[in-house]
Protein backbone atom coordinates (compact mmCIF):
# COMPACT_ATOMS: atom_id res chain seq x y z
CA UNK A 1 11.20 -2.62 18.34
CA UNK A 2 11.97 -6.08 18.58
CA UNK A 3 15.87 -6.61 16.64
CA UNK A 4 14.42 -9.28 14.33
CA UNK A 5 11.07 -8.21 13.62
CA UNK A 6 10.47 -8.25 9.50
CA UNK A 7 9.83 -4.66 8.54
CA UNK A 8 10.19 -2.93 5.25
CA UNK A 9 13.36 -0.62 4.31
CA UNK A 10 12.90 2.45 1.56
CA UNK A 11 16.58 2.25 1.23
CA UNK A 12 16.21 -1.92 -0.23
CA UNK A 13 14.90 -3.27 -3.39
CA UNK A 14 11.25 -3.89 -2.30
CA UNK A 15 9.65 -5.89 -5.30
CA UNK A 16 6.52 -7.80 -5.27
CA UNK A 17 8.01 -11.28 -5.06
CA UNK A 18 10.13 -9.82 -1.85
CA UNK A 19 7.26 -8.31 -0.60
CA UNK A 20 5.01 -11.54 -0.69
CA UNK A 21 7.98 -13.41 0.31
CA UNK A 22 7.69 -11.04 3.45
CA UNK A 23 4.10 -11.83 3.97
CA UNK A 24 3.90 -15.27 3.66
CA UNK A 25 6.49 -15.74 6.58
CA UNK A 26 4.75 -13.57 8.79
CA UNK A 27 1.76 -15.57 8.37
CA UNK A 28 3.73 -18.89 8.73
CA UNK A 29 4.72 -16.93 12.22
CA UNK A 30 0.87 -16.65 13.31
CA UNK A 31 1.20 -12.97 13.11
CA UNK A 32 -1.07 -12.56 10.32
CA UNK A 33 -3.12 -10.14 11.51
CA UNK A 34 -0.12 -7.88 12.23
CA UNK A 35 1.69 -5.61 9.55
CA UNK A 36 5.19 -3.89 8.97
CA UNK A 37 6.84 -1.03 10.06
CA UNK A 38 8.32 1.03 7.34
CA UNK A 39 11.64 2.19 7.75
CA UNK A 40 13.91 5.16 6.62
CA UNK A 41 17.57 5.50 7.21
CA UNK A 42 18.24 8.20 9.46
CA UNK A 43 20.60 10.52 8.19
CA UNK A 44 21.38 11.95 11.57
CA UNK A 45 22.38 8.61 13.12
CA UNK A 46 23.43 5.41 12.17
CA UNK A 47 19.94 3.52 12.45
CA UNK A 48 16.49 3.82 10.77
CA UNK A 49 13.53 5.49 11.48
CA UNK A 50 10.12 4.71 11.36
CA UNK A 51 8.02 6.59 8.73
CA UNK A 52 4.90 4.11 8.55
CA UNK A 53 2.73 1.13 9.27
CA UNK A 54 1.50 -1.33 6.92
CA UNK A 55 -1.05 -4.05 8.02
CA UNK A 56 -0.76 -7.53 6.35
CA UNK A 57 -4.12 -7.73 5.33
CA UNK A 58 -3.50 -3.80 3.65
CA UNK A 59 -0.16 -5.32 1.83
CA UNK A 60 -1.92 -8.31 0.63
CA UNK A 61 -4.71 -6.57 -1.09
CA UNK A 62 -2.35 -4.49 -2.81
CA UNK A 63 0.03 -7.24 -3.62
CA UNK A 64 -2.98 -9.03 -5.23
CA UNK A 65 -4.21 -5.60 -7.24
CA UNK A 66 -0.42 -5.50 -8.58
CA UNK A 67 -0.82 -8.72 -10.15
CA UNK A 68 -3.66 -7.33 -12.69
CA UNK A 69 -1.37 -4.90 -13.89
């Protein structure tokens, strides 16, 4: 995995703003039909692990559901 690829951590404060914030710039990028790996910390070692995969156009559509709330 590339060192400064965006991904989502479980172990940081993932709010909707961050999380659009996060989109938007991986758009900007022209990688917006990509996604995000999502991350654990690895208790076993001193790195992360990945648990999951979101695509961008799966985050968006549940960014913009979040916003009827």
């Amino acid at each position: 995995m590339l060192e400064d690829a965006d991904t989502i951590k479980l172990d940081e404060n993932n709010t909707i703003m961050s999380l659009r914030d996060k989109l938007i710039a991986l758009g900007r990028s022209g990688n917006d039909d990509g996604g995000f790996p999502i991350l654990k910390k690895d208790l076993n070692e001193d790195g992360y692990r990945m648990v999951g995969y979101i695509g961008a156009s799966e985050l968006g559509h549940a960014l913009s559901k979040s916003l009827f709330l």
